[in-house]
Protein backbone atom coordinates (compact mmCIF):
# COMPACT_ATOMS: atom_id res chain seq x y z
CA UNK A 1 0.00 0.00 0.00
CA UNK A 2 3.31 2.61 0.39
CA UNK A 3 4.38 1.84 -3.34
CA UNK A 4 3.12 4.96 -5.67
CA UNK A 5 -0.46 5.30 -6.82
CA UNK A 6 -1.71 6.11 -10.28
CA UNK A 7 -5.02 8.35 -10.37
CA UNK A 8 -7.20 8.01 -13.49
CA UNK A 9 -9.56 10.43 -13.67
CA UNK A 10 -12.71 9.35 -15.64
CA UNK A 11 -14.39 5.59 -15.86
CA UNK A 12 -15.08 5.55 -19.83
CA UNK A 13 -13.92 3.43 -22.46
CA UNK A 14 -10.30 5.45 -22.27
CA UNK A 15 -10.35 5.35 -18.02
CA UNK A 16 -10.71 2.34 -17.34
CA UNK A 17 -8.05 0.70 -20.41
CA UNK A 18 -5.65 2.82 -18.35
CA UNK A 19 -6.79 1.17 -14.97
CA UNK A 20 -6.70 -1.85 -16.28
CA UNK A 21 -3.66 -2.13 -17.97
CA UNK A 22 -1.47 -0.53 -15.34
CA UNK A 23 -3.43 -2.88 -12.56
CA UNK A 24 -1.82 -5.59 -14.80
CA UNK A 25 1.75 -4.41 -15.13
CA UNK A 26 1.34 -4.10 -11.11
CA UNK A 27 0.63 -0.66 -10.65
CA UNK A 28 -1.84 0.20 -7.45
CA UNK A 29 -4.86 2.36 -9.17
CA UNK A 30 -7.49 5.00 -8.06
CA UNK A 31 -10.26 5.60 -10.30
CA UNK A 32 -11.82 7.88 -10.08
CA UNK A 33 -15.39 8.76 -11.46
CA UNK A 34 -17.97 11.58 -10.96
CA UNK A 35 -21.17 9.71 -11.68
CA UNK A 36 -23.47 8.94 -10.21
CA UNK A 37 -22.68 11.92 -7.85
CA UNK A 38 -22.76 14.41 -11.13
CA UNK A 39 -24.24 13.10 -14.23
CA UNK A 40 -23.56 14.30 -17.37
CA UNK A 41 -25.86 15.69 -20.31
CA UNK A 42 -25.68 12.01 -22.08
CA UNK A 43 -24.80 9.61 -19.74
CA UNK A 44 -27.68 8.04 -18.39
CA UNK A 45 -26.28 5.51 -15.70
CA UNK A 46 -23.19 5.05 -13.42
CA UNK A 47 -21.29 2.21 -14.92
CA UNK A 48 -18.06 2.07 -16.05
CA UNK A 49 -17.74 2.15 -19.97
CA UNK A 50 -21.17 3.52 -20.88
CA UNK A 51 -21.32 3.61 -24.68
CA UNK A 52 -23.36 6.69 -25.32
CA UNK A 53 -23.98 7.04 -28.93
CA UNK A 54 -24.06 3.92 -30.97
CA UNK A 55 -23.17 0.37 -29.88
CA UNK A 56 -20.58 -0.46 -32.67
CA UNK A 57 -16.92 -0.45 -32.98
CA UNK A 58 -16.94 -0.34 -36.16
CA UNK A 59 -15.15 -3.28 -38.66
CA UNK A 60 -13.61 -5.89 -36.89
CA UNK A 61 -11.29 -6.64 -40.53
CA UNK A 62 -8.23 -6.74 -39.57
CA UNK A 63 -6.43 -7.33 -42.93
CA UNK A 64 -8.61 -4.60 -44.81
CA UNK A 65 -9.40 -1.80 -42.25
CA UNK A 66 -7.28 0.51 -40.11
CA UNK A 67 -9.78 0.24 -37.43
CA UNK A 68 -10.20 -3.81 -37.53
CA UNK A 69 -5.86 -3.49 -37.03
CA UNK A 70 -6.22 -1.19 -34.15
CA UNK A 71 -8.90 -4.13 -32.84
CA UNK A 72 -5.88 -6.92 -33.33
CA UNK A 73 -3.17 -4.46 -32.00
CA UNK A 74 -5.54 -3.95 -28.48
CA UNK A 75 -6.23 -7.81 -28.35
CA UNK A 76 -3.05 -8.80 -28.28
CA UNK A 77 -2.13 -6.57 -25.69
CA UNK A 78 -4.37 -7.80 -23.60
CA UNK A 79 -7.29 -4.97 -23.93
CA UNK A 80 -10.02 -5.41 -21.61
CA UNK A 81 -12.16 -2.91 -23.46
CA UNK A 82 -11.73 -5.06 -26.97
CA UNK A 83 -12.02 -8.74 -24.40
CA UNK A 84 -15.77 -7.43 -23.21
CA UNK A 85 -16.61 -6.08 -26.98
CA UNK A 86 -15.81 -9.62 -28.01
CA UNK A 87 -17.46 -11.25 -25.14
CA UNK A 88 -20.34 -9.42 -25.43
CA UNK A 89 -21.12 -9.20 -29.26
CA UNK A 90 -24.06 -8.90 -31.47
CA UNK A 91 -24.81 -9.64 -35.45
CA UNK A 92 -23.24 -7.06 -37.57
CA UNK A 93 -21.58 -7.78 -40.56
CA UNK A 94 -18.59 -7.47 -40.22
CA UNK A 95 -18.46 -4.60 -37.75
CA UNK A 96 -17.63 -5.56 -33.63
CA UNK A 97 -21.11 -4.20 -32.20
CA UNK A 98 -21.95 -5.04 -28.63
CA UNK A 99 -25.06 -5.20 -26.11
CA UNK A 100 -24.11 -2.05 -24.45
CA UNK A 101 -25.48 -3.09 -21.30
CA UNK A 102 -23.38 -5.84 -20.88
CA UNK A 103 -20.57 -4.74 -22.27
CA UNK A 104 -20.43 -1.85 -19.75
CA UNK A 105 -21.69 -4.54 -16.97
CA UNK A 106 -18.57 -7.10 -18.33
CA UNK A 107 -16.10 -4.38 -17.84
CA UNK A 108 -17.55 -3.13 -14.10
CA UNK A 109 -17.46 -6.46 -13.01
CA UNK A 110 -13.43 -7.06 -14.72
CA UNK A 111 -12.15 -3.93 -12.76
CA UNK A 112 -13.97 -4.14 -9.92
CA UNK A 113 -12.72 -7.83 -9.17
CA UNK A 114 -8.80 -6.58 -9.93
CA UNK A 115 -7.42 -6.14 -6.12
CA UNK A 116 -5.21 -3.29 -7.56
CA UNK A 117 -8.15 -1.08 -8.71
CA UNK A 118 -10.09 1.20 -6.10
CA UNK A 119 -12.94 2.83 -7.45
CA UNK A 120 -14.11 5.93 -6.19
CA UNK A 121 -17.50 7.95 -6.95
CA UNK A 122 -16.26 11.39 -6.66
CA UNK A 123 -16.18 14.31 -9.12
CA UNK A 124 -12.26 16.07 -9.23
CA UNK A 125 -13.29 19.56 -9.61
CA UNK A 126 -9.94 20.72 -10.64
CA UNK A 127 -6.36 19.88 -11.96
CA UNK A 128 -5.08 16.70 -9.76
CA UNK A 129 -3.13 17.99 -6.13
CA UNK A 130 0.60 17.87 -6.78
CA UNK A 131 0.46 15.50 -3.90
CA UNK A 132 -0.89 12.57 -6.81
CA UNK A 133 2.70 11.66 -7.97
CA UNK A 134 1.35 9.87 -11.21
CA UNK A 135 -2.48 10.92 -12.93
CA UNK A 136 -4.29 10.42 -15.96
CA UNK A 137 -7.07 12.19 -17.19
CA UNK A 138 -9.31 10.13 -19.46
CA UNK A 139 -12.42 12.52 -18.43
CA UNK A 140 -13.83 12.20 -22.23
CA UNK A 141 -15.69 14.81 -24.15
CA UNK A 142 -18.33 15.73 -21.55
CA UNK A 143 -15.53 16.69 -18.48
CA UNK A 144 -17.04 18.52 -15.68
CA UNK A 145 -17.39 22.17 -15.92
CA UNK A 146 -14.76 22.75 -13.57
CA UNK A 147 -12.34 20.19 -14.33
CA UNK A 148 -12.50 21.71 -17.81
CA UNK A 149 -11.81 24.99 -16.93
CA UNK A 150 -8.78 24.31 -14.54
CA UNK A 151 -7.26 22.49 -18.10
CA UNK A 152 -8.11 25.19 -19.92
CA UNK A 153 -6.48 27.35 -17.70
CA UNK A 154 -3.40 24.94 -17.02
CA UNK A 155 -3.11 24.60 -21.11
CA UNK A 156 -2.69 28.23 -21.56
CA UNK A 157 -5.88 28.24 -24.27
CA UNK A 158 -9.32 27.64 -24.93
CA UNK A 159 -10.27 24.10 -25.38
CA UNK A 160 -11.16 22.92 -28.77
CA UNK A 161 -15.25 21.68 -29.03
CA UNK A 162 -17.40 20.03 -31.46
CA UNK A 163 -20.95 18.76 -31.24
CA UNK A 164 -21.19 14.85 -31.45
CA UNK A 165 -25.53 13.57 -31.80
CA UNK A 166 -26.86 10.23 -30.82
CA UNK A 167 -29.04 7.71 -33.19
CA UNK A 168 -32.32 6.60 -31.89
CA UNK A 169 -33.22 2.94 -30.86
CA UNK A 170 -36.29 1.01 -31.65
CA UNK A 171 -38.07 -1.28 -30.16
CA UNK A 172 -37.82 -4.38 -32.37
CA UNK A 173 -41.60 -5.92 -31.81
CA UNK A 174 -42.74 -2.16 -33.35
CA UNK A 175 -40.67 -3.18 -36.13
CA UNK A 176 -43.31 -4.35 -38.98
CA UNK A 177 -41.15 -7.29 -40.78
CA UNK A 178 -43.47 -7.57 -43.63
CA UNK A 179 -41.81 -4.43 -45.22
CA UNK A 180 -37.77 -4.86 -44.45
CA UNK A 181 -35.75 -7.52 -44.71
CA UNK A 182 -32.50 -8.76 -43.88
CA UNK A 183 -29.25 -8.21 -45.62
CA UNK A 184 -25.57 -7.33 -44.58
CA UNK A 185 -24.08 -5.19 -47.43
CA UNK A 186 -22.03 -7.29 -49.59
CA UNK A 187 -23.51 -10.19 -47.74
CA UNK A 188 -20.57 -9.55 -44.90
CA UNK A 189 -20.88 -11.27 -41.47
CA UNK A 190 -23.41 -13.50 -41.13
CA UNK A 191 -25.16 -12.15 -44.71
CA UNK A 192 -28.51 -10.73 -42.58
CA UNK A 193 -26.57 -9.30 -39.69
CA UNK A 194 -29.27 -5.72 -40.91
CA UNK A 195 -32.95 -4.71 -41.28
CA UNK A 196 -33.19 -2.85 -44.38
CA UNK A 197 -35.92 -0.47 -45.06
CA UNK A 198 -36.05 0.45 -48.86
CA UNK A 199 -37.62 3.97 -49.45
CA UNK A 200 -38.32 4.73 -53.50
CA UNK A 201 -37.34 8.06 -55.18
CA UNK A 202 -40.58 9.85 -54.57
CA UNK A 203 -40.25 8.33 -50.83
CA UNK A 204 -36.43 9.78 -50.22
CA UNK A 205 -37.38 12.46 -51.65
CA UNK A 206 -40.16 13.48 -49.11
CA UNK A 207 -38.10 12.10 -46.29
CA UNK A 208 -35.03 14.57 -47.19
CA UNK A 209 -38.03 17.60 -47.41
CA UNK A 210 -38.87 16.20 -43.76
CA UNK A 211 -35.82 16.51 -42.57
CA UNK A 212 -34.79 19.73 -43.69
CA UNK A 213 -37.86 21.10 -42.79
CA UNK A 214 -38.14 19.71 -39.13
CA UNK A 215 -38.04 21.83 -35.73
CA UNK A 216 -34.01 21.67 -34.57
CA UNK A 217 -33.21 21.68 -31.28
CA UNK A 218 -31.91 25.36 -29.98
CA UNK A 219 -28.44 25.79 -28.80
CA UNK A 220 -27.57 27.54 -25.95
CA UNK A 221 -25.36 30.67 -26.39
CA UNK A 222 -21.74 29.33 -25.95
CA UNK A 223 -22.81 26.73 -28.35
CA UNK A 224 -23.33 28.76 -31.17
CA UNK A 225 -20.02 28.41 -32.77
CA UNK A 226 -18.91 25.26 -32.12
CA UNK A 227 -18.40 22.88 -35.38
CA UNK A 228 -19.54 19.47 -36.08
CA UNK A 229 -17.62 16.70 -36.54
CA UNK A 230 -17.58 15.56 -40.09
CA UNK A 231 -17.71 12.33 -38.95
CA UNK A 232 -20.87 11.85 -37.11
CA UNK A 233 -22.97 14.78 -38.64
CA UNK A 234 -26.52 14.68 -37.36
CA UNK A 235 -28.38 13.13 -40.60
CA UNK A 236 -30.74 16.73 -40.93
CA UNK A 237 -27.25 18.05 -41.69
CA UNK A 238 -26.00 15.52 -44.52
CA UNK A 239 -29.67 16.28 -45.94
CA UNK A 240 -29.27 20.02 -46.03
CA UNK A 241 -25.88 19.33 -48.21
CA UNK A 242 -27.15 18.15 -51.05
CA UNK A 243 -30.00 16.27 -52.16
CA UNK A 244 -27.90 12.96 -52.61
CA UNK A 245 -25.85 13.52 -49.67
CA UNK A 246 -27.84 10.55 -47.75
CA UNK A 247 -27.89 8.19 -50.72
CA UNK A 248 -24.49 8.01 -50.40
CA UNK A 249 -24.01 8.47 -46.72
CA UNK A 250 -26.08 6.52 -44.27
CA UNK A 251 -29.14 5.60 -46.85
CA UNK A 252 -26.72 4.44 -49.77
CA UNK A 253 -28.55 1.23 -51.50
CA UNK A 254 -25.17 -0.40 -52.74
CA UNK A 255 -24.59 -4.14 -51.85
CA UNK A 256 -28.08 -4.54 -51.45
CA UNK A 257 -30.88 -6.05 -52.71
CA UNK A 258 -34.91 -6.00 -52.06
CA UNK A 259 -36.16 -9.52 -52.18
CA UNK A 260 -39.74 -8.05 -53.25
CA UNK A 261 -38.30 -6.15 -56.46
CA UNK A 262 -34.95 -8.09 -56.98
CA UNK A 263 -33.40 -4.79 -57.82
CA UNK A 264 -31.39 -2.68 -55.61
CA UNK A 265 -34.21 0.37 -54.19
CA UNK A 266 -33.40 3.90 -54.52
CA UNK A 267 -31.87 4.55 -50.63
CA UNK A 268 -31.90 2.67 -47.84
CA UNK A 269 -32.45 2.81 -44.02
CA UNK A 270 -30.36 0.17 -41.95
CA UNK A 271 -31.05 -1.26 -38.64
CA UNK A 272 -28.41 -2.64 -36.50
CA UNK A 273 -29.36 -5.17 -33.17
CA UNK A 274 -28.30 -3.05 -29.90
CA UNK A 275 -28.12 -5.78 -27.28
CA UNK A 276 -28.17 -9.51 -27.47
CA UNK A 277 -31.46 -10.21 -26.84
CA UNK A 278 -32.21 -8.71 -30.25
CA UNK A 279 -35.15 -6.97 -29.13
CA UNK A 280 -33.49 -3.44 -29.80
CA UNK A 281 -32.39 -2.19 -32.58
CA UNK A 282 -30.61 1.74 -33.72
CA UNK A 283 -31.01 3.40 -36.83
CA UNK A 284 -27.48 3.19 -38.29
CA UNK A 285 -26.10 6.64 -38.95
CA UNK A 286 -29.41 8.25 -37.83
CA UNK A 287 -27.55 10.72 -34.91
CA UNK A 288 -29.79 14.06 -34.70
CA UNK A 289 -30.59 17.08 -33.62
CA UNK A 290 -34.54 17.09 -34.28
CA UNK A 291 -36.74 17.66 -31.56
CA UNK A 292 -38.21 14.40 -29.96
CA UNK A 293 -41.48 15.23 -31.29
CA UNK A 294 -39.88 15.91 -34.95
CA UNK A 295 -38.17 12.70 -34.48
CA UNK A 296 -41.30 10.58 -33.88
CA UNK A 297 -43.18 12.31 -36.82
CA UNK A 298 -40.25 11.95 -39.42
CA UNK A 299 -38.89 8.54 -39.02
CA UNK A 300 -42.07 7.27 -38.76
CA UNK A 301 -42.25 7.79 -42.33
CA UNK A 302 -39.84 5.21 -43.21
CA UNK A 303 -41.25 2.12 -44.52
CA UNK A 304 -41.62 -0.33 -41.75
CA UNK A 305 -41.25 1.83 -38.51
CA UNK A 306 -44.71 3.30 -39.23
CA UNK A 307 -45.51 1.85 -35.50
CA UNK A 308 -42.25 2.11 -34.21
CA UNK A 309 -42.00 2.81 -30.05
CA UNK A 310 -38.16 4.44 -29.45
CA UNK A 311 -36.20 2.80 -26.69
CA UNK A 312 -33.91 6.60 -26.76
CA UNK A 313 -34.69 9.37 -29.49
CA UNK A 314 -31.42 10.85 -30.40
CA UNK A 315 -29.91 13.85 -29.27
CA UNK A 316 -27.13 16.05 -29.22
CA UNK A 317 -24.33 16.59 -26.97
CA UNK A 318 -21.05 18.97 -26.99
CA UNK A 319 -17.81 17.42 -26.83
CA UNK A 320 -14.68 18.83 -25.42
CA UNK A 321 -10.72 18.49 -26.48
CA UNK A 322 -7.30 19.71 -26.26
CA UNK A 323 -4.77 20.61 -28.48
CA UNK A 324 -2.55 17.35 -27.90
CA UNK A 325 0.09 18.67 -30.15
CA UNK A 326 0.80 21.70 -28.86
CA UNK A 327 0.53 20.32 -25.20
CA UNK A 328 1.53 17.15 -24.56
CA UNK A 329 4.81 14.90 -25.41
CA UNK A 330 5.38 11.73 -27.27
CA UNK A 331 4.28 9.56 -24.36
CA UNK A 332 1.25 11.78 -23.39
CA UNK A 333 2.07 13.71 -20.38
CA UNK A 334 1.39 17.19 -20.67
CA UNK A 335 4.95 19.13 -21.29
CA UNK A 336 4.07 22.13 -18.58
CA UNK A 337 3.57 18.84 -16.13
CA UNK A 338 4.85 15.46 -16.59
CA UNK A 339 3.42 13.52 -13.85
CA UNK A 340 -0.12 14.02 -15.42
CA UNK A 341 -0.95 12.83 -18.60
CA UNK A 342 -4.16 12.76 -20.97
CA UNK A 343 -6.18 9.81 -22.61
CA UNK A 344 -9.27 8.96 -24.32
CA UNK A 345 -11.52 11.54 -26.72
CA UNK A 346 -10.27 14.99 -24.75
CA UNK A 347 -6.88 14.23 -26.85
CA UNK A 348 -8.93 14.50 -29.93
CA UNK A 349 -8.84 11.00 -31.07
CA UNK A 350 -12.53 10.17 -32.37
CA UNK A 351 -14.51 6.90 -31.61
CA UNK A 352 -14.81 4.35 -29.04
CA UNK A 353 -11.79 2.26 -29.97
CA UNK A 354 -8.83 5.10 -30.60
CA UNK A 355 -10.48 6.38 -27.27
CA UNK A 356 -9.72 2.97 -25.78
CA UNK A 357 -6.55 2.83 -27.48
CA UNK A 358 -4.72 5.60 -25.80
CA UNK A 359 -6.39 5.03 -22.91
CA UNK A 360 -4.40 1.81 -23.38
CA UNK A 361 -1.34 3.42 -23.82
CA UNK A 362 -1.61 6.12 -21.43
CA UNK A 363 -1.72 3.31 -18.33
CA UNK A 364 1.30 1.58 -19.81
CA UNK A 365 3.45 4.68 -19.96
CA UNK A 366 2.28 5.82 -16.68
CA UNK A 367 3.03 2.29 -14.83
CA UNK A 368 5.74 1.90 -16.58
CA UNK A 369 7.46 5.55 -15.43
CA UNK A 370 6.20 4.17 -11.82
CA UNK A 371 7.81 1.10 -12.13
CA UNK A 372 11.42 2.82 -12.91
CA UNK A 373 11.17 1.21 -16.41
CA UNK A 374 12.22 2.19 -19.89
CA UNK A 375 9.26 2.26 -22.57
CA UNK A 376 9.42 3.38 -25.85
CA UNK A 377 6.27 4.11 -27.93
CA UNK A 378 4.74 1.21 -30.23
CA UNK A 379 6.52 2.00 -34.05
CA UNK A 380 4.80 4.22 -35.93
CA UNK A 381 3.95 1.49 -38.79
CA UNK A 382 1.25 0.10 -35.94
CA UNK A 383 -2.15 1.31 -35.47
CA UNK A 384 -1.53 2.22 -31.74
CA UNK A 385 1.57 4.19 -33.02
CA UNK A 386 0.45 5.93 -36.37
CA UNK A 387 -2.69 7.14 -33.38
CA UNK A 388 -0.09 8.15 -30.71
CA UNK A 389 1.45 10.25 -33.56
CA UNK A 390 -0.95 11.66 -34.74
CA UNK A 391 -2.16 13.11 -31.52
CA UNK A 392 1.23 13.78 -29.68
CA UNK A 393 2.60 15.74 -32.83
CA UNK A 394 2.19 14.97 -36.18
CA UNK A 395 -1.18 16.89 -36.68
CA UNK A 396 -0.62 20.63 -37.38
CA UNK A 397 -1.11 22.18 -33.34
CA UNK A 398 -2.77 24.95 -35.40
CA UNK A 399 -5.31 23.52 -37.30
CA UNK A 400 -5.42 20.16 -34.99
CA UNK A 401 -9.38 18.32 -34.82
CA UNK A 402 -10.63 15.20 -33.82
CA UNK A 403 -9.44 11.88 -36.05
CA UNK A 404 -10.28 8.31 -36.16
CA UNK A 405 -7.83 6.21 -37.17
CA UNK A 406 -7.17 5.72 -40.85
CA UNK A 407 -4.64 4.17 -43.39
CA UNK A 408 -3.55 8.01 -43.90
CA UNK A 409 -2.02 8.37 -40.55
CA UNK A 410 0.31 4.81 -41.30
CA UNK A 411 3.86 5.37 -43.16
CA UNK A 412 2.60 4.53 -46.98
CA UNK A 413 4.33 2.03 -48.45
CA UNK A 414 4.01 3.16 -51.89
CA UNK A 415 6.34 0.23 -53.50
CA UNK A 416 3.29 -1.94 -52.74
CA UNK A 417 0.37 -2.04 -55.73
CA UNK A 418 -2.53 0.14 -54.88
CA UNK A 419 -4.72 -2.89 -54.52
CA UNK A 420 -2.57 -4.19 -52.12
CA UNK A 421 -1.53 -1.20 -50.02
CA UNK A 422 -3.87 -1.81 -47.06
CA UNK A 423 -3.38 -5.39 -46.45
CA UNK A 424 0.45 -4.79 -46.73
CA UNK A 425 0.24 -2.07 -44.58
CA UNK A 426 -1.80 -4.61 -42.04
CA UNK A 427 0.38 -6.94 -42.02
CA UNK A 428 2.98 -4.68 -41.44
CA UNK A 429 1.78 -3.11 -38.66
CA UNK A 430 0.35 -6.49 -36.90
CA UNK A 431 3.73 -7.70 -37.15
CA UNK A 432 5.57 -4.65 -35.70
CA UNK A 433 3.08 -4.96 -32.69
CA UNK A 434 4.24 -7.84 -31.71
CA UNK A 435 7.96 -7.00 -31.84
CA UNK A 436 7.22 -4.23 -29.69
CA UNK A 437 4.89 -6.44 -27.42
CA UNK A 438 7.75 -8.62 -26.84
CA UNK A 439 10.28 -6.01 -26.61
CA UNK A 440 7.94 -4.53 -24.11
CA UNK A 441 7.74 -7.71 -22.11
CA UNK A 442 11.81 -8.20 -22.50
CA UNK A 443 12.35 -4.37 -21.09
CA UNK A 444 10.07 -4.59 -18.04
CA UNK A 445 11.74 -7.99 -16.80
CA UNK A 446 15.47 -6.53 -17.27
C-alpha cells in the first residue's frame, strides 16, 4: 500500500483501459469517477464504460481496415475494453457491435474484481493535487465544468469543441417485418446481420423535405459556434448538403438487394441489433438534432417503422478536447507537467476504440514511469503508433481536430500495388506490434 499510486480520472472506455492495464503491469490504481454523484448531459447511468452514442466499434477486418488493425493491436495486448466487446457481441456484418449493457456490466465487473483497482464515486473539480505523484485524465468529451476549466487554464488556451448527436433505438416488436428484410451489405458477417428499409425516389425524396424542414433543437449561447464533426454529422445536416448527400451516406442502396423487387431500391435505411437479446435495434447513422417530437413524426415515415416505439430518441451533446500537439509529449504527459498525462476523446482522437486505445497506452506509460522502467512508444507502422502520432505531434497544433484512425495516418508504403496497399500495410503493422509487445515484455523484466 506505500508503493506509488496512479489516479485516473474518468471511468469511460479510455479510463478504465488505463486502470486496467497498469493494474496488470502491477501498478496500485485510483479511479476515479464523478457519476453517479454528477451526471452528465448524455450519460444516463453510473457504470463504467457507458457507450453513449451507438453500440458499434466499427469493422472488426483486420487485414482490410485501419480500425479492424487497431482491434488486433488492443487484443493482443491484452485490452479489456476489446475482451468485453468480443465477449459481449451482437450480429453485424462485419463490424464488432456489442449489447451495451453488458458490455459496460462485463467491464464493471473485470475492474472491480482486480485487487489493484479502487474505485471511487467522486467528481475532481480541478487539476489533480501535486500531492498525486502519477495521474491520468481520461475525463472524455463531456468533463465537468470545472475540471474543464482548470485544463483550460493549465493549457494556456481555450479548449477545442465540437458537437457529437446520438441515433435513436427502436423497439424491435414495433418493427413491422413484412416491409424490411434482412441483408448485410455485400452479404458480410453472417449475410442478414441488418434490417433494411427500402424507401423509393418519390419516398427519399419526401423524407429529405422532412428533414430539412423539421423543428431543430436550440443551442444555448456558448454553443453557437462550435463545429460538427464531419464524422458523425446529425443526418438533418448531410440532408441540407445536397440532395444525394444521404444516398451516399447513411441511406446508400449499394450491396443490397430487395427480395420483393430483386433490384437494388433507390436509398436505404439500416437497422443494426443493440443488445443480445435482439429486441433493440438503432437506426445506423441516424444521430440528430430534431426535436423528440420531430423525431417521432419523421422517421415514422420510413417504410416499416410506421408503429415504431423508441427505446432513446437521439440527441445532441457537446464534446470537449485539447490541443494534444501543442501540449503534450510523445508519451502523453502534458509538457508544462509530466506527472499528469491525458487519454481517451479529450486528446482528440474520435470513436470508441482510438479512445480505448490511448487510454491503453496512457496506463502503460504511466506504470511503466512508476515502475522505474524504460518504454518506448509502439513503431509508428502500428495502429496504436500511427494514433499516438498523430495526436502527440504529427497533426498541425494549429489547425489540430478530432481523427479516427485511418490508413492516412500509417507510413505509406508506396512500393506496394494500390490494390494491395492496405493489407500490406496490415500486415505490417500487426507484425511490428508484436515485436514491440515482446520487446515490451523483455524491457520490463530486465
Amino acid at each position: 500500500m506505500t508503493k506509488p499510486v496512479l489516479h485516473v480520472i474518468g471511468g469511460g472506455l479510455a479510463g478504465s483501459e488505463a486502470a486496467w492495464q497498469a493494474s496488470r503491469l502491477g501498478v496500485r490504481v485510483v479511479l476515479h469517477e464523478m457519476r453517479p454523484v454528477r451526471m452528465t448531459e448524455a450519460h444516463t447511468g453510473e457504470g463504467l464504460a457507458e457507450l453513449v452514442c451507438s453500440n458499434s466499434f466499427r469493422s472488426d477486418d483486420a487485414a482490410n481496415s485501419a480500425v479492424g488493425v487497431l482491434h488486433e493491436e488492443m487484443r493482443r495486448a491484452g485490452s479489456i475494453v476489446i475482451r468485453s466487446a468480443d465477449s459481449t457481441r451482437v450480429p453485424a456484418g462485419s463490424a464488432l457491435a456489442v449489447d451495451r449493457n453488458d458490455f459496460s456490466h462485463t467491464i464493471g465487473a473485470a475492474v472491480r474484481a482486480e485487487p489493484l483497482i479502487e474505485i471511487r464515486r467522486e467528481e475532481i473539480a480541478g487539476m489533480p493535487p501535486d500531492e498525486w505523484v502519477s495521474a491520468i485524465v481520461a475525463t472524455g468529451p463531456l468533463t465537468s465544468p470545472a475540471l474543464a476549466e482548470a485544463i483550460r487554464l493549465a493549457g494556456g488556451e481555450d479548449s477545442l469543441a465540437f458537437f457529437d448527436a446520438i441515433a435513436p433505438i427502436v423497439h424491435a416488436d414495433s418493427i413491422d417485418l413484412t416491409k424490411v428484410w434482412r441483408q448485410s451489405r455485400y452479404g458480410k458477417g453472417d449475410g442478414a446481420d441488418y434490417l433494411n428499409c427500402a424507401l423509393d425516389k418519390a419516398q427519399y425524396l419526401a423524407f429529405v423535405a422532412a428533414l430539412r424542414a423539421g423543428e431543430k433543437s436550440t443551442f444555448r449561447e456558448f454553443e453557437k459556434n462550435t463545429p460538427y464533426f464531419d464524422g458523425c454529422l446529425p443526418i438533418e445536416v448531410m440532408a441540407e448538403r445536397g440532395i444525394d448527400t444521404l444516398r451516399w451516406g447513411p441511406m446508400k442502396p449499394v450491396g443490397l438487394r430487395d427480395p420483393r423487387t430483386e433490384r437494388r431500391p433507390y436509398a436505404v435505411v439500416q437497422l443494426r441489433q443493440d443488445n443480445a437479446l435482439g429486441t433493440l435495434y438503432n437506426l445506423v447513422g441516424f444521430q440528430t438534432k430534431l426535436k423528440h417530437a420531430e423525431q417521432v413524426r419523421i422517421f415514422r415515415t420510413i417504410p416499416g417503422l410506421e408503429r415504431a416505439q423508441f427505446a432513446r430518441l437521439g440527441g445532441l451533446h457537446r464534446n470537449s478536447f485539447i490541443n494534444s500537439p501543442r501540449l503534450l509529449d510523445s508519451r502523453l504527459r502534458m509538457k508544462a507537467r509530466p506527472g499528469l498525462r491525458f487519454a481517451g476523446q479529450i486528446t482528440g482522437v474520435e470513436g470508441y476504440v482510438e479512445s480505448a486505445a490511448i487510454g491503453l497506452l496512457a496506463g502503460r506509460f504511466a506504470a511503466s514511469d512508476l515502475l522505474g522502467q524504460a518504454v518506448t512508444p509502439p513503431p509508428v507502422t502500428t495502429a496504436l503508433g500511427a494514433l499516438l502520432r498523430h495526436v502527440t505531434g504529427g497533426a498541425d497544433a494549429a489547425t489540430f481536430q478530432p481523427m479516427n484512425i485511418n490508413f492516412g495516418l500509417f507510413p505509406p508504403m508506396t512500393e506496394i500495388h494500390r490494390s494491395q496497399r492496405k493489407q500490406a500495410i496490415a500486415r505490417r503493422a500487426l507484425a511490428d506490434i508484436d515485436l514491440w509487445l515482446r520487446d515490451t515484455l523483455s524491457e520490463a523484466a530486465a
